[in-house]
Protein backbone atom coordinates (compact mmCIF):
# COMPACT_ATOMS: atom_id res chain seq x y z
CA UNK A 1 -82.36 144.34 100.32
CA UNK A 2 -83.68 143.91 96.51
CA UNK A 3 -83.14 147.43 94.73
CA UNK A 4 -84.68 148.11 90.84
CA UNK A 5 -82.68 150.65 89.48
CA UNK A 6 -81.93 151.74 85.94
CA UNK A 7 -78.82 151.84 83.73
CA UNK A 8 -75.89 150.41 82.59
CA UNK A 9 -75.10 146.98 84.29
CA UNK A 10 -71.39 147.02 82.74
CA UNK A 11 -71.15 150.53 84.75
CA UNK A 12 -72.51 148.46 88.15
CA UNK A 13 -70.21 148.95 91.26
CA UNK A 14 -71.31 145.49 92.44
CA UNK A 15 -69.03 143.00 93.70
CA UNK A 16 -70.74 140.73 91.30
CA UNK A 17 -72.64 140.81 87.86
CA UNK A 18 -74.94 137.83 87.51
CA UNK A 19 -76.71 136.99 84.51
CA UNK A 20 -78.59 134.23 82.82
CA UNK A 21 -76.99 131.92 79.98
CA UNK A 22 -77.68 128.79 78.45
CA UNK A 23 -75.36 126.11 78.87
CA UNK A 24 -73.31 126.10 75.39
CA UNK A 25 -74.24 129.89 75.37
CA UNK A 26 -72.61 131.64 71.90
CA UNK A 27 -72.70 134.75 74.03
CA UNK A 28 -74.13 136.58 71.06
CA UNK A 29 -77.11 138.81 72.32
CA UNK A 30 -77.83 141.06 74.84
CA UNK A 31 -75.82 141.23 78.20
CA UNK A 32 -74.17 138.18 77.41
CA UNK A 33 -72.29 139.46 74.40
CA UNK A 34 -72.19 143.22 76.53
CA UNK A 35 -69.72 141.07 78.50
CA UNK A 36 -67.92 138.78 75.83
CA UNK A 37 -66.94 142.18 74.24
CA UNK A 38 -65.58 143.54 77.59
CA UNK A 39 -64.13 140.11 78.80
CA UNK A 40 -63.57 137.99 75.76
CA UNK A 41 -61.37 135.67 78.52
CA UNK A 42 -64.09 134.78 80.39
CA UNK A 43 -65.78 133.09 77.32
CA UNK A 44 -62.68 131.67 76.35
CA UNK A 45 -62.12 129.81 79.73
CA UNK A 46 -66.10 129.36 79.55
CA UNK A 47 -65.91 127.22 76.88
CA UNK A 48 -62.90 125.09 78.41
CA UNK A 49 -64.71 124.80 81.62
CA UNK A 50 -67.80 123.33 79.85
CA UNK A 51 -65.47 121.00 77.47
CA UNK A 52 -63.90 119.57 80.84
CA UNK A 53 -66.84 119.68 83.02
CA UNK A 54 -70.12 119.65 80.87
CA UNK A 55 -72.59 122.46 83.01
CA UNK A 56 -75.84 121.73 83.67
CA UNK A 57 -78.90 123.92 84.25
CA UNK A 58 -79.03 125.06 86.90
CA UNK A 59 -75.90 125.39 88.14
CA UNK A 60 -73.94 128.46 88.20
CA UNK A 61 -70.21 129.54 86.38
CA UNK A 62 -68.52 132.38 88.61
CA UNK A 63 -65.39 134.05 86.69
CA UNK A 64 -63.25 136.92 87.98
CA UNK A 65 -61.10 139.57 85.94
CA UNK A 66 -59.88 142.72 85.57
CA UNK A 67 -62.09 145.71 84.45
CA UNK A 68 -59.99 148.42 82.17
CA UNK A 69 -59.83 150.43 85.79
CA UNK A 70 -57.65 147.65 87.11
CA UNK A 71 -60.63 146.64 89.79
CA UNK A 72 -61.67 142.88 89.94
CA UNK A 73 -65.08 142.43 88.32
CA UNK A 74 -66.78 139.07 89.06
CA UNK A 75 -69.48 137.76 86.71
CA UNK A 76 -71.82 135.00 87.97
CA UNK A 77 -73.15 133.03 84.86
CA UNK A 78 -76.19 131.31 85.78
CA UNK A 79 -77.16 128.54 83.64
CA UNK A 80 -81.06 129.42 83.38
CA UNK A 81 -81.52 127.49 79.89
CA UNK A 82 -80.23 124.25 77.80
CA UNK A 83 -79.77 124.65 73.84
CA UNK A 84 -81.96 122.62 71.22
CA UNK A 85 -78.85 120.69 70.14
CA UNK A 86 -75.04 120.75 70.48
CA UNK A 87 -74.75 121.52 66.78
CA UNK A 88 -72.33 124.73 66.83
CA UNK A 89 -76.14 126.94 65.19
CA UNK A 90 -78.20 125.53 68.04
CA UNK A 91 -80.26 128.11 69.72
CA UNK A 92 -80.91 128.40 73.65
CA UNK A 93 -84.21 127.14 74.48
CA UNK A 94 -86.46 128.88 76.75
CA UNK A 95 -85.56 129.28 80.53
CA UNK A 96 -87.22 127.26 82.96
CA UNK A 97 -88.11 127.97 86.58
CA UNK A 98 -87.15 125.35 88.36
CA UNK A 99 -84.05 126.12 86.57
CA UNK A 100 -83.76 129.58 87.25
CA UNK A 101 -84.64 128.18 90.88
CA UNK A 102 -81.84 126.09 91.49
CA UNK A 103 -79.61 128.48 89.52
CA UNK A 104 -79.93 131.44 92.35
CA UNK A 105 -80.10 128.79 95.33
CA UNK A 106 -76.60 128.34 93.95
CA UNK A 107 -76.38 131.85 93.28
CA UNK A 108 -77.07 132.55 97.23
CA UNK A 109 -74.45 129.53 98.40
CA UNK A 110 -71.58 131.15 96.38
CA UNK A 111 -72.51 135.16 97.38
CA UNK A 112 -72.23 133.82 101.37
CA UNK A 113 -69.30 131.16 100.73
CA UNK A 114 -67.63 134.12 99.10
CA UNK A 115 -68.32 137.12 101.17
CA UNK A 116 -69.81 139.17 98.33
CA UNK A 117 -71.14 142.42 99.07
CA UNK A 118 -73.01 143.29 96.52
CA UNK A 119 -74.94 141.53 93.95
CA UNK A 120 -76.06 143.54 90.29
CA UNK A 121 -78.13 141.31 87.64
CA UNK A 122 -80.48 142.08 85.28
CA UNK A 123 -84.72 140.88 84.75
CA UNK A 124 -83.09 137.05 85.01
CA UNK A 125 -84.51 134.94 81.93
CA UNK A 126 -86.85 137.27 80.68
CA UNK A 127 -84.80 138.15 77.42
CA UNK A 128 -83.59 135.26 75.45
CA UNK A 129 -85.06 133.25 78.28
CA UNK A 130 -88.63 134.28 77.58
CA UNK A 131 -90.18 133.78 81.18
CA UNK A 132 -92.71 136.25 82.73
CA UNK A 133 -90.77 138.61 85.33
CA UNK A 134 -93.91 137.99 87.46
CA UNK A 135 -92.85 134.57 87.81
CA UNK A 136 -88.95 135.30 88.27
CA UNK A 137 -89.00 138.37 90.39
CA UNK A 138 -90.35 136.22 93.80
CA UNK A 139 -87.58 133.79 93.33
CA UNK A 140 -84.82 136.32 93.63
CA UNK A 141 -86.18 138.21 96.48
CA UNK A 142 -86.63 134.60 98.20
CA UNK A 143 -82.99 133.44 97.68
CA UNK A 144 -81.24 136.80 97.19
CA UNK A 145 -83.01 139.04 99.74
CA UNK A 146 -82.50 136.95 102.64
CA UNK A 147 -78.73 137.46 101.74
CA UNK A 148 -79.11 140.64 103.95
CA UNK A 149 -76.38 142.73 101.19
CA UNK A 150 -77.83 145.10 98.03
CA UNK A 151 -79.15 143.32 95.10
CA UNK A 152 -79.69 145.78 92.09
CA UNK A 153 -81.94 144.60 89.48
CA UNK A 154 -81.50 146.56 86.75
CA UNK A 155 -84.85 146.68 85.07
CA UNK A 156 -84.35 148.99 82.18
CA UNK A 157 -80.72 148.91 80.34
CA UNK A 158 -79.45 152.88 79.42
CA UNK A 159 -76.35 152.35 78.12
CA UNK A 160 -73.32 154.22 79.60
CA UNK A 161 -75.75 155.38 82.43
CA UNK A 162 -74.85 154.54 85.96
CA UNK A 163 -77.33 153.82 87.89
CA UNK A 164 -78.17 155.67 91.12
CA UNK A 165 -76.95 151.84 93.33
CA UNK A 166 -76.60 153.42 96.46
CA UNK A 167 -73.96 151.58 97.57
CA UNK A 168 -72.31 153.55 99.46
């Protein structure tokens, strides 16, 4: 079941946060650098990951940790979008569907080879991705909503707002 709620993602009592990147991401905007700033590990082993095996779009990272609570927190980094070089200033390009496709087929795989509950991510590649939510929205409810577990998409960010997830 595909929820649209509002609030803070970081504040989500999901299983898992998944959000978009780009494959040599500088985590440096928006919910990507929301999370470097709460889990500067996970970019750190992020960047050794994609040194030893070099990511490609549309494939997914998944990273677990420990929020300040002590509660595991696992973040699904979908790689929704390639950069323009691999010069250390290169931008992300624009997302791609058939990249965001592939990127939540894999998303779906890992949430059932995992037993995740609970999936929270925000409007997938509509940010730094710059792809029409129209276009995106159908592709999550037809890999995630089959799933048969909440998925929250957080459509407008209120920072240090929880959201009303219903989780139960």
């Amino acid at each position: 079941m595909i929820r649209e709620v509002q609030g803070d993602i970081l504040l989500s009592r999901a299983d898992v946060i998944a959000h978009g990147i780009a494959t040599h991401d500088p985590f440096d905007s928006g919910l990507a650098l929301a999370l470097r700033e709460r889990f500067p590990s996970m970019v750190k082993d992020y960047r050794h990951a994609m040194h030893a095996a070099a990511p490609a779009t549309g494939e997914i990272w998944a990273w677990r940790g420990v929020n300040a609570d002590g509660s595991t927190r696992g973040i699904v980094n979908l790689l929704t979008q390639g950069m323009q070089s691999q010069d250390k200033a290169a931008r992300p390009l624009k997302a791609r569907l058939e990249d965001v496709n592939r990127a939540l087929r894999a998303l779906a795989r890992h949430v059932q080879d995992e037993g995740v509950k609970s999936v929270a991510l925000p409007r997938l590649a509509t940010g730094v991705g710059a792809l029409d939510w129209t276009d995106v929205k159908p592709l999550i409810e037809q890999h995630l909503g089959p799933l048969g577990i909440p998925v929250l998409v957080y459509e407008v960010y209120r920072k240090g707002v929880e959201a009303d997830e219903q989780l139960g």
